[in-house]
PDB file of N, CA and C in Angstrom:
ATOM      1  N   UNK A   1    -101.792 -82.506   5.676  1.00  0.00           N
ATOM      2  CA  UNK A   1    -101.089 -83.456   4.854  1.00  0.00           C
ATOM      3  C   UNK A   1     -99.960 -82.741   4.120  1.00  0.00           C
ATOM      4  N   UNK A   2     -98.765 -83.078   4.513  1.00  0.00           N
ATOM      5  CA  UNK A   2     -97.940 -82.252   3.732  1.00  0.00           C
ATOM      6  C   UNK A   2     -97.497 -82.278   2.543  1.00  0.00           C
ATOM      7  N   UNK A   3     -98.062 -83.556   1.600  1.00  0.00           N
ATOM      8  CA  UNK A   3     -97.793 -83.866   0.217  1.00  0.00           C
ATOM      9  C   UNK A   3     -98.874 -83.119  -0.492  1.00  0.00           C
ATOM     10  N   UNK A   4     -99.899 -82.767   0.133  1.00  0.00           N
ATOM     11  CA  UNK A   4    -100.680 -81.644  -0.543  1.00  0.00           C
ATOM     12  C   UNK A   4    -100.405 -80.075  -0.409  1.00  0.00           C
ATOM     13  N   UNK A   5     -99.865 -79.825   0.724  1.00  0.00           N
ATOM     14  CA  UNK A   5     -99.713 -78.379   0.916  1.00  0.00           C
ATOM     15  C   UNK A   5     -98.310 -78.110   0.328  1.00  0.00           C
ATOM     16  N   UNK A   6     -97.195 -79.260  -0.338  1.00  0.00           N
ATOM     17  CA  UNK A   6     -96.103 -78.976  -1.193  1.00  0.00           C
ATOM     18  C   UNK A   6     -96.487 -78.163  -2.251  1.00  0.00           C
ATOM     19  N   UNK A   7     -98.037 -78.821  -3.083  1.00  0.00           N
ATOM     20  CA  UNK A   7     -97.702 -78.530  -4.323  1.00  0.00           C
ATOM     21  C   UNK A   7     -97.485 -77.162  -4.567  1.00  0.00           C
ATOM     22  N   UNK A   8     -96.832 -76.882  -5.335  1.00  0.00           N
ATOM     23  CA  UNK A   8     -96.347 -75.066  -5.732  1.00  0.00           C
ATOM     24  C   UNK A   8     -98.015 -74.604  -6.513  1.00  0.00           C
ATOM     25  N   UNK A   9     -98.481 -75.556  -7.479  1.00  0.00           N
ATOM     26  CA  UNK A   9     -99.767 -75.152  -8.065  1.00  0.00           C
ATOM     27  C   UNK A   9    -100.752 -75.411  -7.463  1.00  0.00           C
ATOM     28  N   UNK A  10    -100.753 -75.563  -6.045  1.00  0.00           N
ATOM     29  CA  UNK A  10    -102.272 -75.548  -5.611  1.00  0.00           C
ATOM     30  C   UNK A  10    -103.224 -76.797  -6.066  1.00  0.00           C
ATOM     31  N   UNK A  11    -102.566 -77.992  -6.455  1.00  0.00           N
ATOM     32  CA  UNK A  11    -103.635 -79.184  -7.174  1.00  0.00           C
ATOM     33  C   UNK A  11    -104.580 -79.995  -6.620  1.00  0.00           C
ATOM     34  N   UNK A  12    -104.175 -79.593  -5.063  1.00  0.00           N
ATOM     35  CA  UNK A  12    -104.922 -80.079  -3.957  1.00  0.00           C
ATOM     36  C   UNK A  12    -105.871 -79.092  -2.986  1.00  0.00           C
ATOM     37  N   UNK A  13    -105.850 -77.823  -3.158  1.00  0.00           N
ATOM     38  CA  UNK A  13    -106.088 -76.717  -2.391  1.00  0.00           C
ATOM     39  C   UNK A  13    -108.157 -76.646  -2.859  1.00  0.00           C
ATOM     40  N   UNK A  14    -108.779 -77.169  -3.220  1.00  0.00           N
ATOM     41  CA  UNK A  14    -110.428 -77.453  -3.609  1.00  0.00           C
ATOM     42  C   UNK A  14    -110.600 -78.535  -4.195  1.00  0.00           C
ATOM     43  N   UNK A  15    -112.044 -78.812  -3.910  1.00  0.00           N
ATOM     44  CA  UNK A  15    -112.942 -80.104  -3.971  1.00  0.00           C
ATOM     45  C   UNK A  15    -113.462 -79.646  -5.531  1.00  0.00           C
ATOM     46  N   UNK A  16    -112.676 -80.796  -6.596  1.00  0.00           N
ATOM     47  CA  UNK A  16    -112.939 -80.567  -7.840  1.00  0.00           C
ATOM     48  C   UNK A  16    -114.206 -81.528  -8.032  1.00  0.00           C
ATOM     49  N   UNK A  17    -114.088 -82.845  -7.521  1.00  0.00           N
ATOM     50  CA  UNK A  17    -114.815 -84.077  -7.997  1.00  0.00           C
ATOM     51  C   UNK A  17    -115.577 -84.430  -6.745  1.00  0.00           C
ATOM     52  N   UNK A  18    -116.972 -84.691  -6.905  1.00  0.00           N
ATOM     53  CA  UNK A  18    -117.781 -85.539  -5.752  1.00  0.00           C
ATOM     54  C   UNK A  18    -118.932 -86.612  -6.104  1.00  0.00           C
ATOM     55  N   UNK A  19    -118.205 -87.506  -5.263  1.00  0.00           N
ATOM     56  CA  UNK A  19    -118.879 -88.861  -5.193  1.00  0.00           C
ATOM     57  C   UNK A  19    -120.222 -88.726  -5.773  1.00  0.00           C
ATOM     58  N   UNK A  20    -121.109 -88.124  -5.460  1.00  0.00           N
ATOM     59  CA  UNK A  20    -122.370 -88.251  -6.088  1.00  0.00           C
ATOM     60  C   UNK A  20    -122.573 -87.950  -8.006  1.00  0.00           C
ATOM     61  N   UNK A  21    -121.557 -86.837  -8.036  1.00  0.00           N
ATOM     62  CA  UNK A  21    -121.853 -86.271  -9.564  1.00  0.00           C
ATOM     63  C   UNK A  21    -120.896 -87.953 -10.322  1.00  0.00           C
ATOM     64  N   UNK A  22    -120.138 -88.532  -9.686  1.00  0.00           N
ATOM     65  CA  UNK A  22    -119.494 -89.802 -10.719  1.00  0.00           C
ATOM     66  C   UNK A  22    -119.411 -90.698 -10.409  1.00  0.00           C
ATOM     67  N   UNK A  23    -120.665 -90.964  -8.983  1.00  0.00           N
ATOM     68  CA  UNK A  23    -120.698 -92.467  -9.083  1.00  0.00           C
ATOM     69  C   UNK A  23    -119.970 -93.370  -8.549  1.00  0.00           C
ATOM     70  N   UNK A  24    -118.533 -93.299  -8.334  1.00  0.00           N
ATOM     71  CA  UNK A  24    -117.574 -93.811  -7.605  1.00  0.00           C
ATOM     72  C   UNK A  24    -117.272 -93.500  -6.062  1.00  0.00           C
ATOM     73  N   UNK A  25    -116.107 -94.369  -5.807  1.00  0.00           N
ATOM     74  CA  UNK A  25    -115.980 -94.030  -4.424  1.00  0.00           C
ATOM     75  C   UNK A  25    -114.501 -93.491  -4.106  1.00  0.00           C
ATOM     76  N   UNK A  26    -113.197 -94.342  -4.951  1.00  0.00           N
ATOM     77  CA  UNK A  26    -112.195 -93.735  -4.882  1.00  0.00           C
ATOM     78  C   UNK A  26    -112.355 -92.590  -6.140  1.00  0.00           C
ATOM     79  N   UNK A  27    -111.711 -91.693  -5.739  1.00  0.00           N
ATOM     80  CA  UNK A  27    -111.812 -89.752  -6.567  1.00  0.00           C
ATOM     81  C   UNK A  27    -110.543 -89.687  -6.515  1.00  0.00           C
ATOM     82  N   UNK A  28    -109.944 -88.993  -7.416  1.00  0.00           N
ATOM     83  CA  UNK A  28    -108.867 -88.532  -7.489  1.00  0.00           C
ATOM     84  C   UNK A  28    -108.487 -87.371  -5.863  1.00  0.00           C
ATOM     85  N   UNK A  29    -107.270 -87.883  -5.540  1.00  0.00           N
ATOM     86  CA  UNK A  29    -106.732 -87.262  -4.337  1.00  0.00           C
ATOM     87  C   UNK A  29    -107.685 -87.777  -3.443  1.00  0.00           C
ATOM     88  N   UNK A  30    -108.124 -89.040  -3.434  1.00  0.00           N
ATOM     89  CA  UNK A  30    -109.101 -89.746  -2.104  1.00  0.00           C
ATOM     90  C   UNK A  30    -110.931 -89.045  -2.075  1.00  0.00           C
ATOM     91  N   UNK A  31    -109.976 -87.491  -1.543  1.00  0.00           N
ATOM     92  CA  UNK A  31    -111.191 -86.484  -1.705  1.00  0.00           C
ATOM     93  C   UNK A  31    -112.132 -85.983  -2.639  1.00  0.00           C
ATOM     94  N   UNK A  32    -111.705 -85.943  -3.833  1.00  0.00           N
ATOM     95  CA  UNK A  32    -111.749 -85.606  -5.346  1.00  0.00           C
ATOM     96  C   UNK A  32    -111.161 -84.203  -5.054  1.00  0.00           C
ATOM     97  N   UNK A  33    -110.121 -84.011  -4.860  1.00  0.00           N
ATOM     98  CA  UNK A  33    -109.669 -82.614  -4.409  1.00  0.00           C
ATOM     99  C   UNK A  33    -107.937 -82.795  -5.355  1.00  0.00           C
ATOM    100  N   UNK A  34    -107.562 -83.544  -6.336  1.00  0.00           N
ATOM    101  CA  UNK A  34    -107.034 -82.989  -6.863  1.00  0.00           C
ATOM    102  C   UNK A  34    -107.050 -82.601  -8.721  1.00  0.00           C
ATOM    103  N   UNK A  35    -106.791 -81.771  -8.687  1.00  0.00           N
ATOM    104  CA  UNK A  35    -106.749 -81.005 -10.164  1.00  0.00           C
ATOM    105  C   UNK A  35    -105.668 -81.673 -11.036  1.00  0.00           C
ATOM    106  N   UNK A  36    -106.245 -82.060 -12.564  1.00  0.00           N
ATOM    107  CA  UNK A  36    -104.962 -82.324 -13.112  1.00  0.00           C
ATOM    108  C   UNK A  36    -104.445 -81.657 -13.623  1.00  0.00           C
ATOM    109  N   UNK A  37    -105.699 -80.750 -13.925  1.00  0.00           N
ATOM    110  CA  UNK A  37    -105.155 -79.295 -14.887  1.00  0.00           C
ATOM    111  C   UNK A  37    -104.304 -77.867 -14.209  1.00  0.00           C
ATOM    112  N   UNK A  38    -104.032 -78.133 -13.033  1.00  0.00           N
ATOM    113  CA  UNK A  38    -103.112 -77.538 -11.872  1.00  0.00           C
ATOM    114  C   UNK A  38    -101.817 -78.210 -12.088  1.00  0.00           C
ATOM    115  N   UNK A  39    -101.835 -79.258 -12.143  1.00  0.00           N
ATOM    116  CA  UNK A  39    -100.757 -80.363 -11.954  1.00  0.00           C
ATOM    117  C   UNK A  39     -99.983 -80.237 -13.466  1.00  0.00           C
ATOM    118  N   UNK A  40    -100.582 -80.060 -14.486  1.00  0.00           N
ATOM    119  CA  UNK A  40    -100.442 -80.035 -15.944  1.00  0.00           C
ATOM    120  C   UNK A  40     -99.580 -79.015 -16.111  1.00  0.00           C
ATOM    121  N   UNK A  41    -100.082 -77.477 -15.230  1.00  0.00           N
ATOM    122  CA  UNK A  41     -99.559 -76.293 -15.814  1.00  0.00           C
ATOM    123  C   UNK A  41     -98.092 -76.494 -14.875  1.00  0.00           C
ATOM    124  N   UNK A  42     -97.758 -76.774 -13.918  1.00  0.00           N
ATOM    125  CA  UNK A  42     -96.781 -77.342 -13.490  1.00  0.00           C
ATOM    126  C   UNK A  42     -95.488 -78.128 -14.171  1.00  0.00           C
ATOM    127  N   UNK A  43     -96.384 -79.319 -15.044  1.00  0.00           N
ATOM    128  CA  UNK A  43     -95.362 -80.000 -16.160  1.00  0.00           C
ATOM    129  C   UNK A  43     -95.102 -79.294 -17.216  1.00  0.00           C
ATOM    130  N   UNK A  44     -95.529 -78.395 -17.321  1.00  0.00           N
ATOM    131  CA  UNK A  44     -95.481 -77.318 -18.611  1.00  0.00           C
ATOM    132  C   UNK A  44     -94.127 -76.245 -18.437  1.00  0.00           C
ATOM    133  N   UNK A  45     -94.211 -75.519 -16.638  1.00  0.00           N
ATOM    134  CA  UNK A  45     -93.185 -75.066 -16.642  1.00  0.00           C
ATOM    135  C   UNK A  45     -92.012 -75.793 -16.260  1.00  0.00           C
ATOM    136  N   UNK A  46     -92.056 -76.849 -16.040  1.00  0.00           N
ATOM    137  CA  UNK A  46     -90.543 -78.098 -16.154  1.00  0.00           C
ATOM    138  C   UNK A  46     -90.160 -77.914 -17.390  1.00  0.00           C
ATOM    139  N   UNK A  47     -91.148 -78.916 -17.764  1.00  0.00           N
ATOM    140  CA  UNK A  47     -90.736 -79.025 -19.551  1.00  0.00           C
ATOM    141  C   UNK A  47     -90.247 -77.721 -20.192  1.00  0.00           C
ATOM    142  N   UNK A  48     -90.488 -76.605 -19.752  1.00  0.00           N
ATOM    143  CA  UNK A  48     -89.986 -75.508 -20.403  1.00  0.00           C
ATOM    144  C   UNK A  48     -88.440 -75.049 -19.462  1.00  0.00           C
ATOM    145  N   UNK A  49     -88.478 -75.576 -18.625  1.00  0.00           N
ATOM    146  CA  UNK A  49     -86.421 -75.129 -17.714  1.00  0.00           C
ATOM    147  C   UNK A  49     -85.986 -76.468 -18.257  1.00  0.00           C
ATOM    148  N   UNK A  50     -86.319 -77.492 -18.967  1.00  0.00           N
ATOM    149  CA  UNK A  50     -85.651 -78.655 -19.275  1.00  0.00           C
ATOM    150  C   UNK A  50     -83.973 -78.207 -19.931  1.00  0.00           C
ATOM    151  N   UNK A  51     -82.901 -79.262 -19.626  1.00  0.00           N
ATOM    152  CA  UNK A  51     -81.778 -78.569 -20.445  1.00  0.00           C
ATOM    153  C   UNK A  51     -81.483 -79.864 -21.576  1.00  0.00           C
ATOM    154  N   UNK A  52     -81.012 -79.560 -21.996  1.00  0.00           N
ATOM    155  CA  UNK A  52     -79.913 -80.600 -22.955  1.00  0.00           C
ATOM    156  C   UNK A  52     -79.000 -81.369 -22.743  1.00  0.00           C
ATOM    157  N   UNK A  53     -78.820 -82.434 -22.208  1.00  0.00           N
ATOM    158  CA  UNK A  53     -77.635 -83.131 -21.778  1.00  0.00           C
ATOM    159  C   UNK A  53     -76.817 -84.456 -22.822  1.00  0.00           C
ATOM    160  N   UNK A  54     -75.773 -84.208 -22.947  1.00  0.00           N
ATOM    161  CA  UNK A  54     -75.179 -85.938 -23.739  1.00  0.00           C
ATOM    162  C   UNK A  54     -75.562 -86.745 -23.422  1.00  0.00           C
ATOM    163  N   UNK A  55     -75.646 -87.357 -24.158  1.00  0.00           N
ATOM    164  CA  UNK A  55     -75.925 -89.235 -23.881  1.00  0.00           C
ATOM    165  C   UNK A  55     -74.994 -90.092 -24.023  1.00  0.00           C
ATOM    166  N   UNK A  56     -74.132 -90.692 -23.643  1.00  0.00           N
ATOM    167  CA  UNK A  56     -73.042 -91.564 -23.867  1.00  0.00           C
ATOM    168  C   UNK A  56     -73.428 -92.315 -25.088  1.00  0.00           C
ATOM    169  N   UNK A  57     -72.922 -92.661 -26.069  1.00  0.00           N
ATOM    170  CA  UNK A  57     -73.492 -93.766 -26.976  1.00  0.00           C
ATOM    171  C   UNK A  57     -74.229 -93.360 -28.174  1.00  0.00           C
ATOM    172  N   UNK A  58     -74.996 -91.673 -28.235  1.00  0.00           N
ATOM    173  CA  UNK A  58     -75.735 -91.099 -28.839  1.00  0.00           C
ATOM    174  C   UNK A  58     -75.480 -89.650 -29.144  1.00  0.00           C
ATOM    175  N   UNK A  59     -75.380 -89.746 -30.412  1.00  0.00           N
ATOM    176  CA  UNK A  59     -75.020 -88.590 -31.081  1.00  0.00           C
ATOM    177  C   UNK A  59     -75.358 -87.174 -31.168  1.00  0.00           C
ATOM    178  N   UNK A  60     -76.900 -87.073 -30.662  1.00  0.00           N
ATOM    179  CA  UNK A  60     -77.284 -85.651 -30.223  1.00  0.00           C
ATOM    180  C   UNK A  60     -77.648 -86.126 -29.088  1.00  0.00           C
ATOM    181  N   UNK A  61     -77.524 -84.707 -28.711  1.00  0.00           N
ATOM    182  CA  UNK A  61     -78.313 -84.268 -27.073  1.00  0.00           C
ATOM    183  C   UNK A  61     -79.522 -84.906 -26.717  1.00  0.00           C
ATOM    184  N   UNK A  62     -79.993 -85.116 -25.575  1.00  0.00           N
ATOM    185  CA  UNK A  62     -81.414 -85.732 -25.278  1.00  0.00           C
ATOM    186  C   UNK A  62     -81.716 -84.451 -24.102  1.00  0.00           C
ATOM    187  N   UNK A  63     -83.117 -84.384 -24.101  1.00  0.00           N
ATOM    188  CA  UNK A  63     -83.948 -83.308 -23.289  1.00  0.00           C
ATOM    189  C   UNK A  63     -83.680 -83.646 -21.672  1.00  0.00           C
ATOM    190  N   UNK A  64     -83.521 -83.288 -21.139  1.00  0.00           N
ATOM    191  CA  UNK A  64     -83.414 -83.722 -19.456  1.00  0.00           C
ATOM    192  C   UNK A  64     -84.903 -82.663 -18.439  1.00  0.00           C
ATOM    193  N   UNK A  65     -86.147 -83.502 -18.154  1.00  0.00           N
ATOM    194  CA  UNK A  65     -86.782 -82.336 -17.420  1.00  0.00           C
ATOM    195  C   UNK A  65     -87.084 -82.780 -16.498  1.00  0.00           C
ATOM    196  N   UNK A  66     -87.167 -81.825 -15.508  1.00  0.00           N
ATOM    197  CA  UNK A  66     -86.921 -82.502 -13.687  1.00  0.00           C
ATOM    198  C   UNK A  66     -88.323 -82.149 -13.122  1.00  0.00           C
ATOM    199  N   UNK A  67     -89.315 -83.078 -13.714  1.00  0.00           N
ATOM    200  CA  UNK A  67     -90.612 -82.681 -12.940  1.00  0.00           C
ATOM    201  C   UNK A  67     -90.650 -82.725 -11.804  1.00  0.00           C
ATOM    202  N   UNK A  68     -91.727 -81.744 -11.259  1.00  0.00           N
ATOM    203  CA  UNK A  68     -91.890 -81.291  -9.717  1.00  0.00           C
ATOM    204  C   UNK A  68     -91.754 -82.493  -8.665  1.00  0.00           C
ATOM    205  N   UNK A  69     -92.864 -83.002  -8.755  1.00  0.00           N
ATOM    206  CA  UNK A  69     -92.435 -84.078  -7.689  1.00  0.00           C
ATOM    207  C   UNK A  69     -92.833 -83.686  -6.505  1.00  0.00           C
ATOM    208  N   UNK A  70     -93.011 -82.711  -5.996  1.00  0.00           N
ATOM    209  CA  UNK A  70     -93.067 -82.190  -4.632  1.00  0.00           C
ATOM    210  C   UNK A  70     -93.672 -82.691  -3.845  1.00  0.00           C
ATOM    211  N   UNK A  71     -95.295 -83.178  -4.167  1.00  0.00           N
ATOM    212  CA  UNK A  71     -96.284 -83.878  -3.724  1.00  0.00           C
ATOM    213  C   UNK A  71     -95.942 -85.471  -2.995  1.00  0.00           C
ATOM    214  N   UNK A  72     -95.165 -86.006  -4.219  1.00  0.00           N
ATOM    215  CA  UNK A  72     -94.159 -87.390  -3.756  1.00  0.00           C
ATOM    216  C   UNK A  72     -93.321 -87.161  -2.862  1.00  0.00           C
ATOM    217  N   UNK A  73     -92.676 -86.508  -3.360  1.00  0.00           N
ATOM    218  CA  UNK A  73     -91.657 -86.485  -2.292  1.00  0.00           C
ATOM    219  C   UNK A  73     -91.451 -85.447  -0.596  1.00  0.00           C
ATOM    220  N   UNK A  74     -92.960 -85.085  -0.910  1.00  0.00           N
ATOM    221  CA  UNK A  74     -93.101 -84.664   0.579  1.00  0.00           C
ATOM    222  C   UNK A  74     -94.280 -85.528   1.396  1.00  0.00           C
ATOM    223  N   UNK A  75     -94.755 -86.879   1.064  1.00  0.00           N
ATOM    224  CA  UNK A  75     -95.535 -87.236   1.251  1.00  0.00           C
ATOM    225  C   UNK A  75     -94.876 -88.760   2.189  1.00  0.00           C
ATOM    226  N   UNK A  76     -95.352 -88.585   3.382  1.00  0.00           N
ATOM    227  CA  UNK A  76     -95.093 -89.507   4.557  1.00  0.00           C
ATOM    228  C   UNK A  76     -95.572 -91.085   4.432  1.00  0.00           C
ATOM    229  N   UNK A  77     -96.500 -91.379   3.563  1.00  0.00           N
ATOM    230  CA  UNK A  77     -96.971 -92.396   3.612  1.00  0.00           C
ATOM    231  C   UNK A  77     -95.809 -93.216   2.546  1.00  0.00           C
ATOM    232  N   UNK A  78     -94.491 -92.794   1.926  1.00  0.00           N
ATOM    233  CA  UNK A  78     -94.235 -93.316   1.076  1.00  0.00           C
ATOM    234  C   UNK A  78     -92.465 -93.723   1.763  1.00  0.00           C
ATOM    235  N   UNK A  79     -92.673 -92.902   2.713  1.00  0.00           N
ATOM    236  CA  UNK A  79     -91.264 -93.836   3.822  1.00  0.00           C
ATOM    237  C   UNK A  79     -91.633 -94.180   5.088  1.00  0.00           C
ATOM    238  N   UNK A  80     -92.469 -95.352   4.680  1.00  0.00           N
ATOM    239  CA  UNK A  80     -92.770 -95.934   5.706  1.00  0.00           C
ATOM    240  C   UNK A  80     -91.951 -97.468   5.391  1.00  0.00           C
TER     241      UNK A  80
END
C-alpha cells in the first residue's frame, strides 16, 4: 500500500490496536496498525519549519504550516 509505506514516521509500519483487546471492528488504519503518536511527532516537526506569511487585510503575519500529508497524497484509493 503505498499511502502507508509514504509515511516518513513509520505510523503504519506495526500492529498497535487489535480487535479483541477493543471490541470493535473498524481500528484505526483498518488493521489497527496506525500510530497517532508517530503521526503527532510528524505534526510537531511541520509546525516547527512553519514560516510567517502576510495576510492581505490583516495586520500581522499569520503562521503558514505545510503538514505532511504524504499518506494522502500517496494513497490510490483517493483518485479514483
Amino acid at each position: 500500500m503505498p499511502c502507508r509505506e509514504a509515511c516518513p514516521q513509520k505510523a503504519f509500519a506495526e500492529t498497535i490496536y487489535i480487535r479483541e483487546d477493543h471490541g470493535i471492528e473498524a481500528l484505526p488504519g483498518r488493521g489497527g496498525v496506525y500510530s497517532r503518536v508517530r503521526c503527532d511527532q510528524q505534526m510537531t516537526v511541520d509546525n516547527a519549519a512553519a514560516e510567517m506569511i502576510a495576510i492581505e487585510g490583516q495586520g500581522e503575519p499569520a503562521k503558514r504550516v505545510r503538514f505532511c500529508r504524504a499518506c494522502e497524497l500517496a494513497c490510490p484509493a483517493g483518485s479514483l
